[in-house]
C-alpha atoms as a PDB file:
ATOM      1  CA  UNK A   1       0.000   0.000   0.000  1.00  0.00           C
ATOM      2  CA  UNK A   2       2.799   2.513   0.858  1.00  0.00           C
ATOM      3  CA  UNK A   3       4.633   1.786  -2.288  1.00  0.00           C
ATOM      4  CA  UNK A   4       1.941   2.331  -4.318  1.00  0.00           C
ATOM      5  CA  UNK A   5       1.315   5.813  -2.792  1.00  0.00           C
ATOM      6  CA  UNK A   6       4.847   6.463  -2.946  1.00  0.00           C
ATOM      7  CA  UNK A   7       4.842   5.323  -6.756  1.00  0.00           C
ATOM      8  CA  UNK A   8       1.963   7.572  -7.440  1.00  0.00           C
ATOM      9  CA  UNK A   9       3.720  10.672  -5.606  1.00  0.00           C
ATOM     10  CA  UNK A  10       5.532  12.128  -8.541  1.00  0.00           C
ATOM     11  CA  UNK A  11       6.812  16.129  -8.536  1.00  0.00           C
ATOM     12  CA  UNK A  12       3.714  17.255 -10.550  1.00  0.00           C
ATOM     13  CA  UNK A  13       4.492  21.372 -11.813  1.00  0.00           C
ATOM     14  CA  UNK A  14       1.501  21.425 -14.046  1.00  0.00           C
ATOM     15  CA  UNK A  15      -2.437  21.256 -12.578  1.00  0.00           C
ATOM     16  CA  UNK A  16      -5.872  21.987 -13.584  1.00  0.00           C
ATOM     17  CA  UNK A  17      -5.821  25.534 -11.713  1.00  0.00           C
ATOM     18  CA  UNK A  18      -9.701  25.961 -11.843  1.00  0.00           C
ATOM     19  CA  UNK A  19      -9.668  22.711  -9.691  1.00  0.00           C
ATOM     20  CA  UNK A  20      -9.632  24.456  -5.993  1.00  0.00           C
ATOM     21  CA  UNK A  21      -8.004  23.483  -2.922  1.00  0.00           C
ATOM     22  CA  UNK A  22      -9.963  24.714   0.399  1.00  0.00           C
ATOM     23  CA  UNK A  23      -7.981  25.568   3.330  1.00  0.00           C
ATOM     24  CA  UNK A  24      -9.426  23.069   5.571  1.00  0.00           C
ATOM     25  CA  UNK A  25      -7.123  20.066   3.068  1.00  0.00           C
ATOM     26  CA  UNK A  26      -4.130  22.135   3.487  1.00  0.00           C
ATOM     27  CA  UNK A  27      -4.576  22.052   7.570  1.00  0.00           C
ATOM     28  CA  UNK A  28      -5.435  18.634   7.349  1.00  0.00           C
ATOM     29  CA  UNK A  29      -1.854  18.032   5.287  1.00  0.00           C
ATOM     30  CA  UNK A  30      -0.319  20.473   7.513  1.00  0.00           C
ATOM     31  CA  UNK A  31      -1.887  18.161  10.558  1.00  0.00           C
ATOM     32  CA  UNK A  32      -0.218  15.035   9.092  1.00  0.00           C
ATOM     33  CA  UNK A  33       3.400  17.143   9.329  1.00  0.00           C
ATOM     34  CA  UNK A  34       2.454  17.976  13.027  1.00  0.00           C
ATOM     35  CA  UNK A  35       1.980  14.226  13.839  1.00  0.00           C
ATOM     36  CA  UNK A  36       5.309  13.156  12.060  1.00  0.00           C
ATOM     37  CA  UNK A  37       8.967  12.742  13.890  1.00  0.00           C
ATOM     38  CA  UNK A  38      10.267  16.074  14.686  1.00  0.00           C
ATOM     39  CA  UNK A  39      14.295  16.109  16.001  1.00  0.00           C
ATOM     40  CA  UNK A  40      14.137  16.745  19.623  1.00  0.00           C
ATOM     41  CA  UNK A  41      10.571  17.218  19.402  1.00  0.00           C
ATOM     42  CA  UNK A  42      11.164  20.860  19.334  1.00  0.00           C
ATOM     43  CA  UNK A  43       8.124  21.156  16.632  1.00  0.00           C
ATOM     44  CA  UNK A  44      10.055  24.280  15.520  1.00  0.00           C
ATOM     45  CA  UNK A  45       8.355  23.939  12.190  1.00  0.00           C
ATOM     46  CA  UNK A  46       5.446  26.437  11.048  1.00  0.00           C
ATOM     47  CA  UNK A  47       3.734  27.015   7.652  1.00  0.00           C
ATOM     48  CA  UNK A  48       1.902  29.750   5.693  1.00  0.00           C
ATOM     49  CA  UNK A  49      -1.003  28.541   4.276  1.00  0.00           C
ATOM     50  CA  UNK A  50      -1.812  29.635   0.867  1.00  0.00           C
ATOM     51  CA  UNK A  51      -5.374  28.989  -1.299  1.00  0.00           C
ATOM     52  CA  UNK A  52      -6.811  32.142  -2.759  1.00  0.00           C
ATOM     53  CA  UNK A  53      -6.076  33.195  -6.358  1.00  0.00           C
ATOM     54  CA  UNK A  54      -4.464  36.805  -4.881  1.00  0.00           C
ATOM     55  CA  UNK A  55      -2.181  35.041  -2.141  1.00  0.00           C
ATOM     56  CA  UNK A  56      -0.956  32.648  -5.102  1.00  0.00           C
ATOM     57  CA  UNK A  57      -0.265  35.292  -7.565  1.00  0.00           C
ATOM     58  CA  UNK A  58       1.781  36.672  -4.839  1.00  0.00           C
ATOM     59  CA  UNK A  59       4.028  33.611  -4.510  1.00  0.00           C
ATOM     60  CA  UNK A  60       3.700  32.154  -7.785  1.00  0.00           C
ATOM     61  CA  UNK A  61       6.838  34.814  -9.272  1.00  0.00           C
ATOM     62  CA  UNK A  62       9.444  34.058  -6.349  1.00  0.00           C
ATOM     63  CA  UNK A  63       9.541  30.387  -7.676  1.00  0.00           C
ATOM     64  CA  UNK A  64      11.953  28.339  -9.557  1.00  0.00           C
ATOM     65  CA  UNK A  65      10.432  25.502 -11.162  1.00  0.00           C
ATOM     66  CA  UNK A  66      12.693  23.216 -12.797  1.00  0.00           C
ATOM     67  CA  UNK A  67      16.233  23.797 -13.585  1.00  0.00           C
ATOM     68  CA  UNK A  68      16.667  20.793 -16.300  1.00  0.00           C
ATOM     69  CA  UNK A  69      13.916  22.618 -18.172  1.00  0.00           C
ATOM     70  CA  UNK A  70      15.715  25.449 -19.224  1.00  0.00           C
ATOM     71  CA  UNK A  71      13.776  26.948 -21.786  1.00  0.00           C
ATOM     72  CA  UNK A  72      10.135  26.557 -19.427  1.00  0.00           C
ATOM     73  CA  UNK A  73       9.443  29.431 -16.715  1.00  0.00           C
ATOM     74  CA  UNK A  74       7.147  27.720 -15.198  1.00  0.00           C
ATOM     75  CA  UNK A  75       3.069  26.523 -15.900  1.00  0.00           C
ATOM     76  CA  UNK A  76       1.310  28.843 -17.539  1.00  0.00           C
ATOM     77  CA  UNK A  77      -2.153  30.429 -16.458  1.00  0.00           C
ATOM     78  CA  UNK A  78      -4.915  28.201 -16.484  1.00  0.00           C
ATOM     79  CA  UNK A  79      -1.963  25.521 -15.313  1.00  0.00           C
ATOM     80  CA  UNK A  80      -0.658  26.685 -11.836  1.00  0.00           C
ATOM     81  CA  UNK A  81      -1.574  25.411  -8.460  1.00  0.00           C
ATOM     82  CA  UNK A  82      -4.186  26.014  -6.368  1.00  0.00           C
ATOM     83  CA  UNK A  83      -2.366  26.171  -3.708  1.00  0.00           C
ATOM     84  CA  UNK A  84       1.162  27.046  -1.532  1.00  0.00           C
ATOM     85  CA  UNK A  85       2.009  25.755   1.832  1.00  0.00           C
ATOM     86  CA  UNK A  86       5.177  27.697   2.767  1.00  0.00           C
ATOM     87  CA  UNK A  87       7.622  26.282   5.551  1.00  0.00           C
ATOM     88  CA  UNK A  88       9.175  28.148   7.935  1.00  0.00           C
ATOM     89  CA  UNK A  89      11.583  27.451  10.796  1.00  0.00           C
ATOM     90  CA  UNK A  90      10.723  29.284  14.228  1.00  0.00           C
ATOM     91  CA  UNK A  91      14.573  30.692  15.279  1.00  0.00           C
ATOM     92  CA  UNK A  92      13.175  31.074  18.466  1.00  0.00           C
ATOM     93  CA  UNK A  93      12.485  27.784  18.964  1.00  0.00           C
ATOM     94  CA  UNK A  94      15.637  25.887  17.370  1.00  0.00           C
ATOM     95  CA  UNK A  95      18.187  26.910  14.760  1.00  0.00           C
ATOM     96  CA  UNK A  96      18.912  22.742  14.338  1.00  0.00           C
ATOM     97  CA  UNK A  97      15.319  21.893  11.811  1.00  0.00           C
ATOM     98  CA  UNK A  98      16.989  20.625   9.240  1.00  0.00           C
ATOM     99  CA  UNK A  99      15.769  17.094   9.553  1.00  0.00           C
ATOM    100  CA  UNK A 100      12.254  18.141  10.347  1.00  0.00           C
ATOM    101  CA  UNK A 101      11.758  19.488   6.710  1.00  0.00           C
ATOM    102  CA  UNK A 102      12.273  16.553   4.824  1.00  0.00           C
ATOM    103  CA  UNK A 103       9.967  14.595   7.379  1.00  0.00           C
ATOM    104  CA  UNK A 104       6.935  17.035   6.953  1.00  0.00           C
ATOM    105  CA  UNK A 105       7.626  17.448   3.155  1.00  0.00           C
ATOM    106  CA  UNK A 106       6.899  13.655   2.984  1.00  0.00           C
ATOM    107  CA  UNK A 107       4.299  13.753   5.365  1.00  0.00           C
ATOM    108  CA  UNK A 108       1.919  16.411   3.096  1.00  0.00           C
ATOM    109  CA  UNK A 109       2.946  15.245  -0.277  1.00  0.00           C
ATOM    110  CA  UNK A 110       1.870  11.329   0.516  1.00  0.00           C
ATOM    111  CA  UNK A 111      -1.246  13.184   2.416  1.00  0.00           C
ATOM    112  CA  UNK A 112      -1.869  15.053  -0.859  1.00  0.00           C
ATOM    113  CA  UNK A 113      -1.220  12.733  -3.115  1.00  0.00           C
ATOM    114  CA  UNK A 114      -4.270  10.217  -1.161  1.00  0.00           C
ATOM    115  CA  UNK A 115      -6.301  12.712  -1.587  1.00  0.00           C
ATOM    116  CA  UNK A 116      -5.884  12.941  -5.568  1.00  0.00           C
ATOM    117  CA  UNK A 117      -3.743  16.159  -5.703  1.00  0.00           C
ATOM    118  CA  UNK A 118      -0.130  16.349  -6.284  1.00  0.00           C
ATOM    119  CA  UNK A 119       3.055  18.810  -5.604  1.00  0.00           C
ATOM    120  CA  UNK A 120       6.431  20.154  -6.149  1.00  0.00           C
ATOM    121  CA  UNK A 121       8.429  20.631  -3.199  1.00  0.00           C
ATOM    122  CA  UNK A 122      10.729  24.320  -4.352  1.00  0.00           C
ATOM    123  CA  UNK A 123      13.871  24.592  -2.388  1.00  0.00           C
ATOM    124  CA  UNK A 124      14.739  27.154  -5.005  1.00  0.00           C
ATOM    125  CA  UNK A 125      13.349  30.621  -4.326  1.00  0.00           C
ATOM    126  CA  UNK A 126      13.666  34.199  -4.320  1.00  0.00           C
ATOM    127  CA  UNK A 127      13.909  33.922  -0.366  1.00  0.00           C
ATOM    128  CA  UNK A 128      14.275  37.720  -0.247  1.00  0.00           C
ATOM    129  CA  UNK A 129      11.809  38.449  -2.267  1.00  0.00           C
ATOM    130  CA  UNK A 130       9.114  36.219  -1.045  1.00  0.00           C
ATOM    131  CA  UNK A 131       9.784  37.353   2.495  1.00  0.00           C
ATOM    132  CA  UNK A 132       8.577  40.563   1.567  1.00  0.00           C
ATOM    133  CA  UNK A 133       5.884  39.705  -0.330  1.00  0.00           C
ATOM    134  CA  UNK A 134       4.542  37.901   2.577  1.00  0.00           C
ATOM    135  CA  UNK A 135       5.614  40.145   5.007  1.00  0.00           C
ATOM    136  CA  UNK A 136       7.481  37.450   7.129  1.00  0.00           C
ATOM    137  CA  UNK A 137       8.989  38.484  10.188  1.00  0.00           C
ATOM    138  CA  UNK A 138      13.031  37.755  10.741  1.00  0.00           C
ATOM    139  CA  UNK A 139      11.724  35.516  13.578  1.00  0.00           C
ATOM    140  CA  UNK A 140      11.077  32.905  10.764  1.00  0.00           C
ATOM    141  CA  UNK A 141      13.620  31.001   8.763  1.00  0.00           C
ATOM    142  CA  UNK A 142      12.128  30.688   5.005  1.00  0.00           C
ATOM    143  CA  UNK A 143      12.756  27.174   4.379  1.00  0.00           C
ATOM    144  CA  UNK A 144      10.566  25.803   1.834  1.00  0.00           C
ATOM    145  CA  UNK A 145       7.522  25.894  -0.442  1.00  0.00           C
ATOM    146  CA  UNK A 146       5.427  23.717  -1.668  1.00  0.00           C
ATOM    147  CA  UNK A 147       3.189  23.794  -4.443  1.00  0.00           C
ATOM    148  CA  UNK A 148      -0.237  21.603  -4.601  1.00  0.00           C
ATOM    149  CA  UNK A 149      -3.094  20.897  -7.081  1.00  0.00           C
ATOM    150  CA  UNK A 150      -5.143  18.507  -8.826  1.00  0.00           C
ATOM    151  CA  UNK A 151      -2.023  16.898 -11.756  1.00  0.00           C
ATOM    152  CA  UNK A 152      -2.837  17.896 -15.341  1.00  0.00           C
ATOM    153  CA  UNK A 153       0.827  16.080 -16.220  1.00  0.00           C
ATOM    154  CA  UNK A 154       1.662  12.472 -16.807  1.00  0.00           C
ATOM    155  CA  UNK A 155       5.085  11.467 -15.083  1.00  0.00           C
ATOM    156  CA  UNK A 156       6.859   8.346 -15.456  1.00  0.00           C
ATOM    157  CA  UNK A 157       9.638   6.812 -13.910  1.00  0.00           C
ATOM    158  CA  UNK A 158      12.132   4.965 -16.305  1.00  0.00           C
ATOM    159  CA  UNK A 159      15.646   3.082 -15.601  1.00  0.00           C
ATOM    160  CA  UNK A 160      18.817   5.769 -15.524  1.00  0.00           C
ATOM    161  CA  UNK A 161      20.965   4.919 -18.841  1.00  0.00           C
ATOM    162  CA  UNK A 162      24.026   6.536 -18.018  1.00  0.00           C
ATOM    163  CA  UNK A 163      24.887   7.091 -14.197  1.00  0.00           C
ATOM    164  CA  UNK A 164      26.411  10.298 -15.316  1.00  0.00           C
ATOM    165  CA  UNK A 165      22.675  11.857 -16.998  1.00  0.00           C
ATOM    166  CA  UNK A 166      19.857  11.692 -14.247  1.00  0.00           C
ATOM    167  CA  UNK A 167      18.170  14.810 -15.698  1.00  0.00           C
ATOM    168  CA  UNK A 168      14.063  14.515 -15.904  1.00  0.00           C
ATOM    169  CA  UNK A 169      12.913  15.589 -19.177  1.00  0.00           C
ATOM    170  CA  UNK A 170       9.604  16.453 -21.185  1.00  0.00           C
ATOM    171  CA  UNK A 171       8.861  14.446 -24.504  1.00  0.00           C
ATOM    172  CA  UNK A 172       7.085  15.644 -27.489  1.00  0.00           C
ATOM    173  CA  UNK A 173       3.386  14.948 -25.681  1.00  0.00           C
ATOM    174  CA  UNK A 174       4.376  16.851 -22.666  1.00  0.00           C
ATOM    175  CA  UNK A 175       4.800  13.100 -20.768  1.00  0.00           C
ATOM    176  CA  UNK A 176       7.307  14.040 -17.921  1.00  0.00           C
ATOM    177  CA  UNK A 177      10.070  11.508 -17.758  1.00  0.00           C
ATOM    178  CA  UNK A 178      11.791  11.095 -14.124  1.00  0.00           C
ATOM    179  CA  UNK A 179      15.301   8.519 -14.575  1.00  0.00           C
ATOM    180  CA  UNK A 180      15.728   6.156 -11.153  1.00  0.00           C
ATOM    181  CA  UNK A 181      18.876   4.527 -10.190  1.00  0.00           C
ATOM    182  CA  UNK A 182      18.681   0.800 -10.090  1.00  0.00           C
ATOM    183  CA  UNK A 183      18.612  -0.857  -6.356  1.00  0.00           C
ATOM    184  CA  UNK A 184      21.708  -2.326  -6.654  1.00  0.00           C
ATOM    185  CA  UNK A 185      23.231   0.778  -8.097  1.00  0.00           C
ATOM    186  CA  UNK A 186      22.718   2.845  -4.366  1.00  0.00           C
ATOM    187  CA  UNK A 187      23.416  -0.276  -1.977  1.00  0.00           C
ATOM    188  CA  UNK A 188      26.756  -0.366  -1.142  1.00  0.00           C
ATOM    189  CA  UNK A 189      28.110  -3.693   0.063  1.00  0.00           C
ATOM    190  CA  UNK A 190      31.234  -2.479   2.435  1.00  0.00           C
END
């Protein structure tokens, strides 16, 4: 059961944007990152919750959305999310949340992806320029952003050919292709 959730949660950057997400789903994602491991159990992680077409616009520009694809900006209109869920890191709490991240990430993209919506976790951002536009206090540590909606892409994994090219890349029909290493080729016997 896991693996097929895991299987089905792909890094979607295309969605039906008319498709809406209400902000009751994101706190209910946002509740399954609360429940997960934290380090410490400081909890020093909060989020900015983001479902309105104004808030969205706002974000939307501080984005980069995929660095292999260098001649695409990013979905057009008509094929953005519905949604942002933007992580932050409480200073005041802990400086040391770097393992927390990747635990909630997991946490509302496997929540999201049950409930037939997909994401795009951006690491990459205007930082600056996004704290502004949100007015985020220094208090908060911009960590992460996360982009959800209902997919309007196909992705599919396929076997990496050469170790040395693991770049994703878009066919003719728009079918997003996403290379995995082989299981034997990440298990080191020492």
């Amino acid at each position: 059961m896991i693996r097929e959730l895991i299987l089905k949660n792909r890094t979607y950057r295309r969605f039906y944007q008319e498709v809406r997400i209400e902000r009751n789903t994101l706190e209910e994602l946002i509740d399954l990152a609360r429940l997960s491991s934290s380090g410490g159990n400081l909890q020093s992680l909060k989020y900015i919750l983001s479902c309105e077409q104004e808030k969205n616009n706002l974000i939307f520009p501080y984005l980069r959305w995929a660095a292999y694809l260098q001649d695409w900006k990013g979905p057009e209109e008509g094929e953005r999310p519905s949604a942002y869920i933007i992580m932050l890191g409480d200073k005041e709490i802990s400086a040391n949340y770097f393992w927390d991240h990747g635990i909630a990430c997991q946490s509302i993209l496997l929540g999201a992806c049950e409930k037939g919506l997909g994401g795009c976790m951006f690491g990459s951002i205007d930082k600056q320029g996004l704290r502004k536009a949100l007015n985020i206090p220094d208090r908060y540590e911009l960590i992460l952003a996360i982009a959800l909606g209902k997919p309007k892409e196909k992705v599919v994994l396929e076997e990496v050919k050469d170790p040395g090219d693991i770049k994703y890349w878009r066919d003719e029909e728009g079918i997003h292709h996403v290379p995995k290493r082989k299981l034997q080729d990440i298990i080191l016997d020492l």
